[in-house]
Every structure is written in C-alpha cells, then in structure tokens.
PDB file of N, CA and C in Angstrom:
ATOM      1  N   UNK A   1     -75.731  16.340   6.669  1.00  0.00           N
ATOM      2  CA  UNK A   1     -74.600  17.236   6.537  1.00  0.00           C
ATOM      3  C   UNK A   1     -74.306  17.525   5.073  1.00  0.00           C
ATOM      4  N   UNK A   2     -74.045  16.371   4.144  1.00  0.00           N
ATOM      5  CA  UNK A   2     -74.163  16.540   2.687  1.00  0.00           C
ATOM      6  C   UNK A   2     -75.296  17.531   2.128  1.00  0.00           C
ATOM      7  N   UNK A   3     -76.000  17.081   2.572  1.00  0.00           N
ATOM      8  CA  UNK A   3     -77.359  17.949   1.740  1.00  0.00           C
ATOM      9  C   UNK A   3     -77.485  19.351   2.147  1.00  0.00           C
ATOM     10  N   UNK A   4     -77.165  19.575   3.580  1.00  0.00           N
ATOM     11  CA  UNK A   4     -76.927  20.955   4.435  1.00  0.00           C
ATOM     12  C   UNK A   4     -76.222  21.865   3.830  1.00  0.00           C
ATOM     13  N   UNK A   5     -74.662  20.984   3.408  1.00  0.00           N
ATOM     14  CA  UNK A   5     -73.583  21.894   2.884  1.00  0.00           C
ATOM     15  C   UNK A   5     -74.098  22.493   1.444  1.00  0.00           C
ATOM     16  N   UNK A   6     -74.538  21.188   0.646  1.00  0.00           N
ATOM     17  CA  UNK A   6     -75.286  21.759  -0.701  1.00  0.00           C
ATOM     18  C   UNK A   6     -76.111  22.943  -0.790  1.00  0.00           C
ATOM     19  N   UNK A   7     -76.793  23.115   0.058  1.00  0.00           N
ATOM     20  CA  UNK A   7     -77.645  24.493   0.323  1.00  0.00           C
ATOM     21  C   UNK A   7     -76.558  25.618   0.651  1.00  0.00           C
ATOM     22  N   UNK A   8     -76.118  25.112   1.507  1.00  0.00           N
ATOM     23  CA  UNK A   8     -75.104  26.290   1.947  1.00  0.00           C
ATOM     24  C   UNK A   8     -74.097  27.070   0.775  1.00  0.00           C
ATOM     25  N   UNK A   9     -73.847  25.963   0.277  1.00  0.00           N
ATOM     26  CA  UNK A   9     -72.757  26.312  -1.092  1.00  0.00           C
ATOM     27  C   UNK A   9     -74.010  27.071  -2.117  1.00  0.00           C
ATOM     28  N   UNK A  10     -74.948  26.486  -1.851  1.00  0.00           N
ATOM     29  CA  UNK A  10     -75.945  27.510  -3.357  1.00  0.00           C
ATOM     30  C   UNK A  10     -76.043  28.655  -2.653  1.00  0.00           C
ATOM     31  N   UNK A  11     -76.388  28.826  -1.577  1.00  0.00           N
ATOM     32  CA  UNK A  11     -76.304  30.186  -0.699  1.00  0.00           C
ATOM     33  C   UNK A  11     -75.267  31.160  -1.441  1.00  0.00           C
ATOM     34  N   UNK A  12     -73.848  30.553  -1.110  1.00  0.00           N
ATOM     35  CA  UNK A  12     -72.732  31.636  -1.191  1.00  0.00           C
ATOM     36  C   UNK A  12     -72.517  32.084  -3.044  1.00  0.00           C
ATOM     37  N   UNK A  13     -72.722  31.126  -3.318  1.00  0.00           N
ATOM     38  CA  UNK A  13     -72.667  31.477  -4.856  1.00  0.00           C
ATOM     39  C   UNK A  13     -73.629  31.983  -5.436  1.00  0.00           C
ATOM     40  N   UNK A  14     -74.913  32.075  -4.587  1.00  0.00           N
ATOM     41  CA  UNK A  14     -76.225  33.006  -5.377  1.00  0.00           C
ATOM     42  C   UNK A  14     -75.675  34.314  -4.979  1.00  0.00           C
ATOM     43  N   UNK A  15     -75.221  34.618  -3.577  1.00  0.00           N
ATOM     44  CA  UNK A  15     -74.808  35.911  -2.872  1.00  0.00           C
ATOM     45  C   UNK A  15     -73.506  36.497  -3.950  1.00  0.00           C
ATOM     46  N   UNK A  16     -72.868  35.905  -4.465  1.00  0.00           N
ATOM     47  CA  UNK A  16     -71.817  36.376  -4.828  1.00  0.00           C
ATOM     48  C   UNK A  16     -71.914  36.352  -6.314  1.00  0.00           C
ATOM     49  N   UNK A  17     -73.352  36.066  -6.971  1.00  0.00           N
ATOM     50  CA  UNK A  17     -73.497  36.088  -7.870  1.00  0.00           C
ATOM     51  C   UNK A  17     -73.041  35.381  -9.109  1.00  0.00           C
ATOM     52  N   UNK A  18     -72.232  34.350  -8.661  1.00  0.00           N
ATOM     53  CA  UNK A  18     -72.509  33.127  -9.133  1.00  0.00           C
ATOM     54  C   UNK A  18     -73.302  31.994 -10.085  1.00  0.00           C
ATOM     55  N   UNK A  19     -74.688  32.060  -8.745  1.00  0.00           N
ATOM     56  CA  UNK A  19     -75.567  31.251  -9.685  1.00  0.00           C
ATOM     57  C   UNK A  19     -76.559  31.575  -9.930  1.00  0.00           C
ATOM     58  N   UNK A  20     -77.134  31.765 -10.730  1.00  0.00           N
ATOM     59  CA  UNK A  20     -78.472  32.611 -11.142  1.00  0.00           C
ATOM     60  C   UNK A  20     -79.515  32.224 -10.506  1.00  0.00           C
ATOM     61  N   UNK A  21     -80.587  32.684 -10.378  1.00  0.00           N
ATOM     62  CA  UNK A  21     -82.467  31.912  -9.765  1.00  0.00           C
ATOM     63  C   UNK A  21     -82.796  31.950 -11.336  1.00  0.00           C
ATOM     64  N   UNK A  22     -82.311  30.899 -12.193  1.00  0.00           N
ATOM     65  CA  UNK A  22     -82.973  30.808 -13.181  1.00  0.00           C
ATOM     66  C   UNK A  22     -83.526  29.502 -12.986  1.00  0.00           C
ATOM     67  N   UNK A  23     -84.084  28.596 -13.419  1.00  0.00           N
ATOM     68  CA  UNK A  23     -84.406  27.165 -13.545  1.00  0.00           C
ATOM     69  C   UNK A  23     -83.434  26.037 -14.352  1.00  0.00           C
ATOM     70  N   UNK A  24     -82.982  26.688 -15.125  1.00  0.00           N
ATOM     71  CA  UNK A  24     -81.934  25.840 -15.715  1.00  0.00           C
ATOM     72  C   UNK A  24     -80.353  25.903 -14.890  1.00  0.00           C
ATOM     73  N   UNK A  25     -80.059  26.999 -14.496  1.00  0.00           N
ATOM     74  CA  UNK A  25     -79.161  27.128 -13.891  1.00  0.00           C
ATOM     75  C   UNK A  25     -78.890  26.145 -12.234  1.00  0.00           C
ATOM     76  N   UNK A  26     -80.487  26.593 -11.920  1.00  0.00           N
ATOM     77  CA  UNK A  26     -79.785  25.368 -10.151  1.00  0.00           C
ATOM     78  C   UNK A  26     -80.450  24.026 -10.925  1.00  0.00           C
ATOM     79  N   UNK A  27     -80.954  23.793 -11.762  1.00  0.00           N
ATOM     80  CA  UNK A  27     -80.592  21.962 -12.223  1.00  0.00           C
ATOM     81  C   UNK A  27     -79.458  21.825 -12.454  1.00  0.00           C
ATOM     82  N   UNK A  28     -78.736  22.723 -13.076  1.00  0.00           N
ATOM     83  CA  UNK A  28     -77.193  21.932 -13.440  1.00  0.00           C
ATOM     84  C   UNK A  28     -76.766  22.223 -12.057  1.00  0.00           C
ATOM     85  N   UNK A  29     -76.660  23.145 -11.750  1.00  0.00           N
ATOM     86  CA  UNK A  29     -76.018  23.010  -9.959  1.00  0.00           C
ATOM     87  C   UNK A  29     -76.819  21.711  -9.018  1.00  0.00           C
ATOM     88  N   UNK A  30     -77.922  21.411  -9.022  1.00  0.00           N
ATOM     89  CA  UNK A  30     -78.201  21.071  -8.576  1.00  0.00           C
ATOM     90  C   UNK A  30     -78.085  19.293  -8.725  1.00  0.00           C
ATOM     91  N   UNK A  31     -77.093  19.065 -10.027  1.00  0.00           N
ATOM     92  CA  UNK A  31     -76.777  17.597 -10.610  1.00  0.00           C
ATOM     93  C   UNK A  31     -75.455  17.331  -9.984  1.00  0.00           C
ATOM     94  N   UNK A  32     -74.856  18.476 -10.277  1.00  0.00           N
ATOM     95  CA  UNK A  32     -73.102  18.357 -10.213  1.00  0.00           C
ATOM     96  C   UNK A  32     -72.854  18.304  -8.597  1.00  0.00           C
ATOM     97  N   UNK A  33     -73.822  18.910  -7.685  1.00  0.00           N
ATOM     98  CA  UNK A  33     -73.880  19.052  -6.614  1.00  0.00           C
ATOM     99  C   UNK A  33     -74.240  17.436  -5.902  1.00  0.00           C
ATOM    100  N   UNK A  34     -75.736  16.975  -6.464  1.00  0.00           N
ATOM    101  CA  UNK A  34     -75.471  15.616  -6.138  1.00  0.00           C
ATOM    102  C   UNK A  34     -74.287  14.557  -6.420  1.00  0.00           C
ATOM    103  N   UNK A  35     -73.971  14.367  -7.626  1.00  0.00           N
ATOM    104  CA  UNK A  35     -72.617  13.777  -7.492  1.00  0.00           C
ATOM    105  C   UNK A  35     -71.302  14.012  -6.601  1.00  0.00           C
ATOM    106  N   UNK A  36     -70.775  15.161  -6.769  1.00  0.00           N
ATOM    107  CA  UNK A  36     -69.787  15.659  -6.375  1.00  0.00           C
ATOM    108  C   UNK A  36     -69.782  15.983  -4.884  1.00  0.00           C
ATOM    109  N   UNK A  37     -70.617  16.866  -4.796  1.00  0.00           N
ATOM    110  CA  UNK A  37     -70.637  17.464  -2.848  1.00  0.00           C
ATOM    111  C   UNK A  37     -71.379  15.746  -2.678  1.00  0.00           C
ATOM    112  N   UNK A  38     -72.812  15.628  -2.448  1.00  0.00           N
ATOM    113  CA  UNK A  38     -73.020  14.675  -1.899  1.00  0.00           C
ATOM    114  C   UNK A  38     -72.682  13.476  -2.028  1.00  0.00           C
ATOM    115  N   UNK A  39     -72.438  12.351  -3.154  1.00  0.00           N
ATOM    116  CA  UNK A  39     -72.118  11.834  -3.514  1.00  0.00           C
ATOM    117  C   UNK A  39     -70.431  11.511  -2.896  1.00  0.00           C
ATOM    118  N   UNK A  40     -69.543  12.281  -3.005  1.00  0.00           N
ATOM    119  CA  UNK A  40     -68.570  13.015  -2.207  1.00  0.00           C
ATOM    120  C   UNK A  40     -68.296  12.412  -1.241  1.00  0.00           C
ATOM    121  N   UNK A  41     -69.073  12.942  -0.162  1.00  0.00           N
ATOM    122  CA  UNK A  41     -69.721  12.637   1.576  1.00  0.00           C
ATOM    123  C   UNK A  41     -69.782  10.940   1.671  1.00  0.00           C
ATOM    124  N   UNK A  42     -71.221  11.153   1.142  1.00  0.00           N
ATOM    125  CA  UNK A  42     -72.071   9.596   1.340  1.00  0.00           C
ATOM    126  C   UNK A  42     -71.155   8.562   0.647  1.00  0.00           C
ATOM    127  N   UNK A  43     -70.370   8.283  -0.150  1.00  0.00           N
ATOM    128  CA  UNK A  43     -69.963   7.329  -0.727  1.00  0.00           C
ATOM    129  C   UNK A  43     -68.912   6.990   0.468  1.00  0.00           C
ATOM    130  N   UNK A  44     -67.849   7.445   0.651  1.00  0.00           N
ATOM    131  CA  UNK A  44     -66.778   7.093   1.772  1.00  0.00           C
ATOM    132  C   UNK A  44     -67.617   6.970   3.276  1.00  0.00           C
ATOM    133  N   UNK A  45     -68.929   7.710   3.309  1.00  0.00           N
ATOM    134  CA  UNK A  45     -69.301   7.601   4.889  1.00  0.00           C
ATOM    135  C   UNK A  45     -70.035   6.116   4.508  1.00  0.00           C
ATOM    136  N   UNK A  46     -70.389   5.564   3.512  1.00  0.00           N
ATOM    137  CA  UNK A  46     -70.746   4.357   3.640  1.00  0.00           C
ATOM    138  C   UNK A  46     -69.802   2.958   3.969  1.00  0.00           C
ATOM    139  N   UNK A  47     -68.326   3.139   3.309  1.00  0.00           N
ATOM    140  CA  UNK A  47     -67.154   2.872   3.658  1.00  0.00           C
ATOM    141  C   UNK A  47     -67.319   2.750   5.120  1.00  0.00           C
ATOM    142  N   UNK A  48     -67.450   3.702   5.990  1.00  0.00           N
ATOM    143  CA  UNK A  48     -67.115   4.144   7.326  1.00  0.00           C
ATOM    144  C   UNK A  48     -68.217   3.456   7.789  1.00  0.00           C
ATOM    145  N   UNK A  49     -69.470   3.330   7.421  1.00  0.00           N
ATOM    146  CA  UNK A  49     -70.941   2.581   8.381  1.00  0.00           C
ATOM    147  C   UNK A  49     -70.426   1.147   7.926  1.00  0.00           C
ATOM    148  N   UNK A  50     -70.370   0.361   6.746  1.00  0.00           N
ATOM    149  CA  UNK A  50     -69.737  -1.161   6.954  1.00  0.00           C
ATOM    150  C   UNK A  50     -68.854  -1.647   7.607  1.00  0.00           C
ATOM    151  N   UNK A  51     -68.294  -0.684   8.298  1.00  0.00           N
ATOM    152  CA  UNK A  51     -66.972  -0.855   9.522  1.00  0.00           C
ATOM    153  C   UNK A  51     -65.921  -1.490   8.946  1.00  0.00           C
ATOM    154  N   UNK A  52     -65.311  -1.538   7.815  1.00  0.00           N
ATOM    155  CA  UNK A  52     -64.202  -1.432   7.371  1.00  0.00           C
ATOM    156  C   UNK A  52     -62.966  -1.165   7.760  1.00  0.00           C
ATOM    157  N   UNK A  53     -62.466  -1.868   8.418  1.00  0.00           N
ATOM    158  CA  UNK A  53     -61.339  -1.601   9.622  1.00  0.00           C
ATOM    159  C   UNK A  53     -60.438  -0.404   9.421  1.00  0.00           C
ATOM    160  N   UNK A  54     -59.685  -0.596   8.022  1.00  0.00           N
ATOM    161  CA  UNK A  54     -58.223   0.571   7.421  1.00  0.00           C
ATOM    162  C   UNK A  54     -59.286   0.966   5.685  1.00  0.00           C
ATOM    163  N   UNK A  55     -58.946   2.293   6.078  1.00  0.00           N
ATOM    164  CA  UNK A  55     -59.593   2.903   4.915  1.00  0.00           C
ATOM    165  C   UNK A  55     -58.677   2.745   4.068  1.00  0.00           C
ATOM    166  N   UNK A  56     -58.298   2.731   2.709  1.00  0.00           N
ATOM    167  CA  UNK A  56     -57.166   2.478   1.993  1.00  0.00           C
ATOM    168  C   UNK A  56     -57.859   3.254   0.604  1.00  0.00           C
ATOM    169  N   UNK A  57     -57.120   3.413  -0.043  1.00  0.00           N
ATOM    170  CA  UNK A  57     -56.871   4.111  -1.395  1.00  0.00           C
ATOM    171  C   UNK A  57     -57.978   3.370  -2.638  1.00  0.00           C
ATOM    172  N   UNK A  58     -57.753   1.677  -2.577  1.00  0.00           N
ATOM    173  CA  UNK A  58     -58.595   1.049  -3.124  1.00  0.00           C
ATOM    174  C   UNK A  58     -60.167   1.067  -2.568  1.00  0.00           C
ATOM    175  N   UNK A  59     -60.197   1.328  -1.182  1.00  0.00           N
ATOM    176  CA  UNK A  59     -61.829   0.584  -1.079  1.00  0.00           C
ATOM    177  C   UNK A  59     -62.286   1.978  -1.058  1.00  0.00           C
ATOM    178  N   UNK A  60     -62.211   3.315  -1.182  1.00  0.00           N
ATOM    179  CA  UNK A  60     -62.377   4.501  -1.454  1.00  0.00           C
ATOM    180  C   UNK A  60     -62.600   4.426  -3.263  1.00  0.00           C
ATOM    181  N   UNK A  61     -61.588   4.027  -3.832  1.00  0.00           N
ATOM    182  CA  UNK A  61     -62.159   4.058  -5.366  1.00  0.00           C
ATOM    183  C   UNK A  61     -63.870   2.905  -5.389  1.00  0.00           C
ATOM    184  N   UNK A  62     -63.472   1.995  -4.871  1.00  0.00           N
ATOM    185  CA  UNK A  62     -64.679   1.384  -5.138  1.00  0.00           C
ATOM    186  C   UNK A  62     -65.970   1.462  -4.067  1.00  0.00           C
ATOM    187  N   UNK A  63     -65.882   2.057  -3.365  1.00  0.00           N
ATOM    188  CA  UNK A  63     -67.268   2.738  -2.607  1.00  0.00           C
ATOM    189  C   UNK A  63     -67.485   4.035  -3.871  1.00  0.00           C
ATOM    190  N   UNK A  64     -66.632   4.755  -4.421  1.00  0.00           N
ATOM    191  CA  UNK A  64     -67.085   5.588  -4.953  1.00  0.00           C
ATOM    192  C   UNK A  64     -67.731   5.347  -6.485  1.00  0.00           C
ATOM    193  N   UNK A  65     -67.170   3.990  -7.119  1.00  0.00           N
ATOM    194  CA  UNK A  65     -67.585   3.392  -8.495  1.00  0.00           C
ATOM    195  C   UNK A  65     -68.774   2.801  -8.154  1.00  0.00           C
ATOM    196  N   UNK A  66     -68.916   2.334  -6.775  1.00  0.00           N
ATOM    197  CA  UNK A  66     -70.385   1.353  -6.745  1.00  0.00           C
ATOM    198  C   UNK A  66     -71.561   2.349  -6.379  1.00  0.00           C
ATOM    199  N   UNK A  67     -71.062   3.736  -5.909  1.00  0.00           N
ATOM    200  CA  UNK A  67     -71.937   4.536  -5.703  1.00  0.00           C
ATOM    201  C   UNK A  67     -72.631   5.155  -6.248  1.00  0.00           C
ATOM    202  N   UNK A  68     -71.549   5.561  -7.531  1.00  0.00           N
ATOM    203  CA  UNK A  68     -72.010   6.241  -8.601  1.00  0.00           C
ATOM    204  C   UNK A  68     -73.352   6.256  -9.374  1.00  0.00           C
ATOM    205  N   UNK A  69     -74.058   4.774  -9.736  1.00  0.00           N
ATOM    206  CA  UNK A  69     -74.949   5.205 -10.229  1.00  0.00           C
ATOM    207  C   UNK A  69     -76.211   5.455  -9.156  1.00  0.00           C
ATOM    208  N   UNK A  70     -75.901   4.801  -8.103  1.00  0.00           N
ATOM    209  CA  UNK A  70     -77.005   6.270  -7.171  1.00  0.00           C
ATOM    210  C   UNK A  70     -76.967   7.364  -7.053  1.00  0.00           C
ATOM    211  N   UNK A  71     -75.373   7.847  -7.483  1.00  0.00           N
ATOM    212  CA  UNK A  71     -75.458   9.534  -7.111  1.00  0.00           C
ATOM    213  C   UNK A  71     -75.790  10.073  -8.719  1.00  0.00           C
ATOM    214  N   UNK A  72     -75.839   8.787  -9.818  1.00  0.00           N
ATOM    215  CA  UNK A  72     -76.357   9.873 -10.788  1.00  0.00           C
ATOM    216  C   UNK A  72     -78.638   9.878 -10.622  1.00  0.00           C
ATOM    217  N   UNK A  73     -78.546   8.887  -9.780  1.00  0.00           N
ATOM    218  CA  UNK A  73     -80.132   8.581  -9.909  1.00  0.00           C
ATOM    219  C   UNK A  73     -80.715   9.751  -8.689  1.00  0.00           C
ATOM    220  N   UNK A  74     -79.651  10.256  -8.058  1.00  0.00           N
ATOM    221  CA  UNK A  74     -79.979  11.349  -6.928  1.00  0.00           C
ATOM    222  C   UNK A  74     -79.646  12.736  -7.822  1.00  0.00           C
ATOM    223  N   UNK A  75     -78.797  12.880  -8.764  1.00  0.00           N
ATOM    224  CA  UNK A  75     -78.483  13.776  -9.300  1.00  0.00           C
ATOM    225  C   UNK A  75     -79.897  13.721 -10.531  1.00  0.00           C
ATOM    226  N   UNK A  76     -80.439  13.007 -11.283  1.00  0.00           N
ATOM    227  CA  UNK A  76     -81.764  13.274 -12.173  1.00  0.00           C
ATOM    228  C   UNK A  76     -82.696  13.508 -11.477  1.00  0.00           C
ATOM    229  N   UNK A  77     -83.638  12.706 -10.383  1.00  0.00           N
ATOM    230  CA  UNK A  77     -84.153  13.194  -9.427  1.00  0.00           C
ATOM    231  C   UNK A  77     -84.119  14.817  -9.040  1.00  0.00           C
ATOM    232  N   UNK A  78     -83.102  14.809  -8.566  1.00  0.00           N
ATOM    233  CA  UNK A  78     -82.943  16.477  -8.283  1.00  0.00           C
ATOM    234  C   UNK A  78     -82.915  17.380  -9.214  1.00  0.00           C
ATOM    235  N   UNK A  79     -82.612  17.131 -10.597  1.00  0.00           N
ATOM    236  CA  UNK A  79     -82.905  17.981 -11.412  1.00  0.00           C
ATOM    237  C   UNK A  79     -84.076  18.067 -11.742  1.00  0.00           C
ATOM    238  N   UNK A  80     -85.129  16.647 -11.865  1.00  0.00           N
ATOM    239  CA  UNK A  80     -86.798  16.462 -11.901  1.00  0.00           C
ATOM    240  C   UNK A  80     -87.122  17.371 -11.207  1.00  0.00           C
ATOM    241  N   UNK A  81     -86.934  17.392  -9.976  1.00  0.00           N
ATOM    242  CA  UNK A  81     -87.814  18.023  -8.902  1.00  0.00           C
ATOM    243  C   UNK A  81     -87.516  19.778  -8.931  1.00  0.00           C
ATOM    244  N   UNK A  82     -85.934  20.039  -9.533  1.00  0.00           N
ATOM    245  CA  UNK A  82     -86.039  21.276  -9.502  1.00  0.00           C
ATOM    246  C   UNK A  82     -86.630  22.037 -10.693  1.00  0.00           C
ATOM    247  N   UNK A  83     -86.674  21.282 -11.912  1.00  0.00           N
ATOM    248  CA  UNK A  83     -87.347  21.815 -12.895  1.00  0.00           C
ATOM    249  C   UNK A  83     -88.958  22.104 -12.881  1.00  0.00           C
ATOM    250  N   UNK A  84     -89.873  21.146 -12.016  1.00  0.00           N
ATOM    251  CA  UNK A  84     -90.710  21.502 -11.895  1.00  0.00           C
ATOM    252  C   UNK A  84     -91.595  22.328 -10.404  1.00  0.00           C
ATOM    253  N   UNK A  85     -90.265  22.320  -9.306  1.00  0.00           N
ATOM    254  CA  UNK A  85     -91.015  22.811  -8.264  1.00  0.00           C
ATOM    255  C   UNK A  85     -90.037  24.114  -7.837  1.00  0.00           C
ATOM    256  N   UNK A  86     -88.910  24.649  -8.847  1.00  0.00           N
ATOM    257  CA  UNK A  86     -88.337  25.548  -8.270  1.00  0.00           C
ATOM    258  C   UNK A  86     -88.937  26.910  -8.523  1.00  0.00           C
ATOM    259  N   UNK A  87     -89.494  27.409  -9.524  1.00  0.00           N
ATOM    260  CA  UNK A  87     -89.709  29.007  -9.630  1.00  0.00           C
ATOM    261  C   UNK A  87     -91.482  28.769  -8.643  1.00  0.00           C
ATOM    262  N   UNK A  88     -92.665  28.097  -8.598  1.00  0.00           N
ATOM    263  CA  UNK A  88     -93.315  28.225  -7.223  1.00  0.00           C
ATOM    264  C   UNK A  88     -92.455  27.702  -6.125  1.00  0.00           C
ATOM    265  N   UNK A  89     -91.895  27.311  -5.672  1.00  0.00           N
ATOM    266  CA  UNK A  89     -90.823  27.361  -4.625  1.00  0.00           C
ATOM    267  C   UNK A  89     -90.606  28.943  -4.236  1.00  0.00           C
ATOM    268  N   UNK A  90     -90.294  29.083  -4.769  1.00  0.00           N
ATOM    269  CA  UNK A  90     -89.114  30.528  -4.898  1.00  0.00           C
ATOM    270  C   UNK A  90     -90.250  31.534  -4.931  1.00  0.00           C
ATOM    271  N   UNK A  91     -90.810  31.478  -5.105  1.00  0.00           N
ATOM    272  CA  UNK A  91     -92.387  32.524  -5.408  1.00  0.00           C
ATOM    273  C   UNK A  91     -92.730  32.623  -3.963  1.00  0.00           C
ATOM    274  N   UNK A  92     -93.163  31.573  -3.630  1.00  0.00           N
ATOM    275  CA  UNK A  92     -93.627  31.166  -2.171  1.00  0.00           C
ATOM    276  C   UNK A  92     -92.781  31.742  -0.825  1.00  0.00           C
ATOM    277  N   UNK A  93     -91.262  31.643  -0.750  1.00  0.00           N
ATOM    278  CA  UNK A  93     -90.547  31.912  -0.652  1.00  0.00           C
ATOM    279  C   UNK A  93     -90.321  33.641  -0.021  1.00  0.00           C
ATOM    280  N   UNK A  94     -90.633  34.238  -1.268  1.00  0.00           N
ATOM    281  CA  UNK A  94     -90.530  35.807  -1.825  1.00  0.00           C
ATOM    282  C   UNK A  94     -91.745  36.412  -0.675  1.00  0.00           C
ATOM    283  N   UNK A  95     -92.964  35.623  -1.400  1.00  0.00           N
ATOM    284  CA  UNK A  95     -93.702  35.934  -0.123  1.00  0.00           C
ATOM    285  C   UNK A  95     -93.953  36.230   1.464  1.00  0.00           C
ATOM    286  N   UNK A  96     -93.430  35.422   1.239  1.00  0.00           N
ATOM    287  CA  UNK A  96     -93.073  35.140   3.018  1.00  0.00           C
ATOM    288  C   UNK A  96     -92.020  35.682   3.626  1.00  0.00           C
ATOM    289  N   UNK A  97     -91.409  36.297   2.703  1.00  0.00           N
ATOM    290  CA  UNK A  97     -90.098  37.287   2.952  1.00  0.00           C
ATOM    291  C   UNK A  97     -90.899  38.465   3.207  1.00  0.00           C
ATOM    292  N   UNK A  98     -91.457  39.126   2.459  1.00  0.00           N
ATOM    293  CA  UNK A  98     -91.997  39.733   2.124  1.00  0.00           C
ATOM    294  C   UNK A  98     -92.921  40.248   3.263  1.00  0.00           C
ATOM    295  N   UNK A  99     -94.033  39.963   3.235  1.00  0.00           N
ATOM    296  CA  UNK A  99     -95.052  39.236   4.330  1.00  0.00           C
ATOM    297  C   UNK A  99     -94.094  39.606   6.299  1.00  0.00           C
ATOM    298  N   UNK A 100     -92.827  38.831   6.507  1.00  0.00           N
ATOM    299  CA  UNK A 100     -92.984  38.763   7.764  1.00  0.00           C
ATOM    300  C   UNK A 100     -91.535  39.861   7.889  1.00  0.00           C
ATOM    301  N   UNK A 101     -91.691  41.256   6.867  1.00  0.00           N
ATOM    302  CA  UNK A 101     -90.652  41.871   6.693  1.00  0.00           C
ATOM    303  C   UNK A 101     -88.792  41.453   6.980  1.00  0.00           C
ATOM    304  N   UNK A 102     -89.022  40.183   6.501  1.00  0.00           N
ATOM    305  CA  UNK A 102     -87.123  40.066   6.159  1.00  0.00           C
ATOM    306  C   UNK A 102     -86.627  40.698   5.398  1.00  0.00           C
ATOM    307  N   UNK A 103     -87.380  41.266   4.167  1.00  0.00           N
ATOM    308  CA  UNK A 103     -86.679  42.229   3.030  1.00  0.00           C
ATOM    309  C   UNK A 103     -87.420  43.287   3.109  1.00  0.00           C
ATOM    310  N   UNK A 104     -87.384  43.778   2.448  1.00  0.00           N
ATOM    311  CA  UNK A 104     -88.314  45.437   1.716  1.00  0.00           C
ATOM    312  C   UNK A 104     -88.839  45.202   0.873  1.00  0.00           C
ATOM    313  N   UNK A 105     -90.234  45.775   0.504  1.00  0.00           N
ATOM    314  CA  UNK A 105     -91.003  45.470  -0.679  1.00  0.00           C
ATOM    315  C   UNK A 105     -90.408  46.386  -1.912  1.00  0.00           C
TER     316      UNK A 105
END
C-alpha cells in the first residue's frame, strides 16, 4: 500500500506538472518519498504487527526513531536504483506505449 501510494502520488504530480522525468528530480522525490510516505506507513504498521495493545503518543515517536535509519537505507537505495535504471526505464516504457497504441506517435 505504501509503495502503491508512492507511485500514485508521482503519477499526480508528473500530470500536474509538478515533477519533472528528469533523473535528478524523481531521486529527490524518490528519497523524501521513502522516508516520509513510506516510512510514514511502515513505521506505525510495525507498531500494529508487534501487537502492542494501546497505541500511545510515545511508542509512535519511537517506532518512528528506530525506523528511521531503515527508511533512510530505503530512501539511498531508491535513489541508487533510480539514478541508474530510470531514463532506460522510461525509454522502455515510451515504447510500449507507443507500440500497443496508448499514446500517439
């Protein structure tokens, strides 16, 4: 669901012009997005899978401090991977748009 919405949100903000198809542009979206949207999600739903009886104010700060440096090791990761696999991504992509007429040439 985290990762779903992340797409979804780059969706509306590429449409609305927002966020560019540059390469530098969805790494930084694509950092702030792991922390924040996913990071977000997954930190309190981990709260919720240890069965933690009463959610409270404190064990929410600290699911989210102990989480953190996974969501920054999910947030470099994702910028790795988009720096080197996003413009053939996106190429590939175009094609196949292209190809099974979703757009116009």
């Amino acid at each position: 669901f985290a990762m779903g919405l992340s797409g979804f949100f780059a969706g509306i903000l590429f449409r609305k012009g927002l966020l560019r198809r540059t390469r530098i542009s969805m790494c930084i979206y694509g950092a702030i997005v792991a922390i924040v949207i996913y990071g977000g999600i997954m930190n309190p739903a981990s709260a919720l899978i240890w069965g933690t009886e009463t959610l409270n104010k404190e064990i929410l700060i600290t699911y989210y401090i102990t989480g953190f440096p996974m969501d920054c090791v999910q947030a470099f990761s994702t910028v790795f991977f988009l720096y080197f696999t996003a413009e053939p991504m996106l190429e590939k992509l175009d094609r196949i748009k292209v190809k099974y007429g979703l757009v116009e040439k």
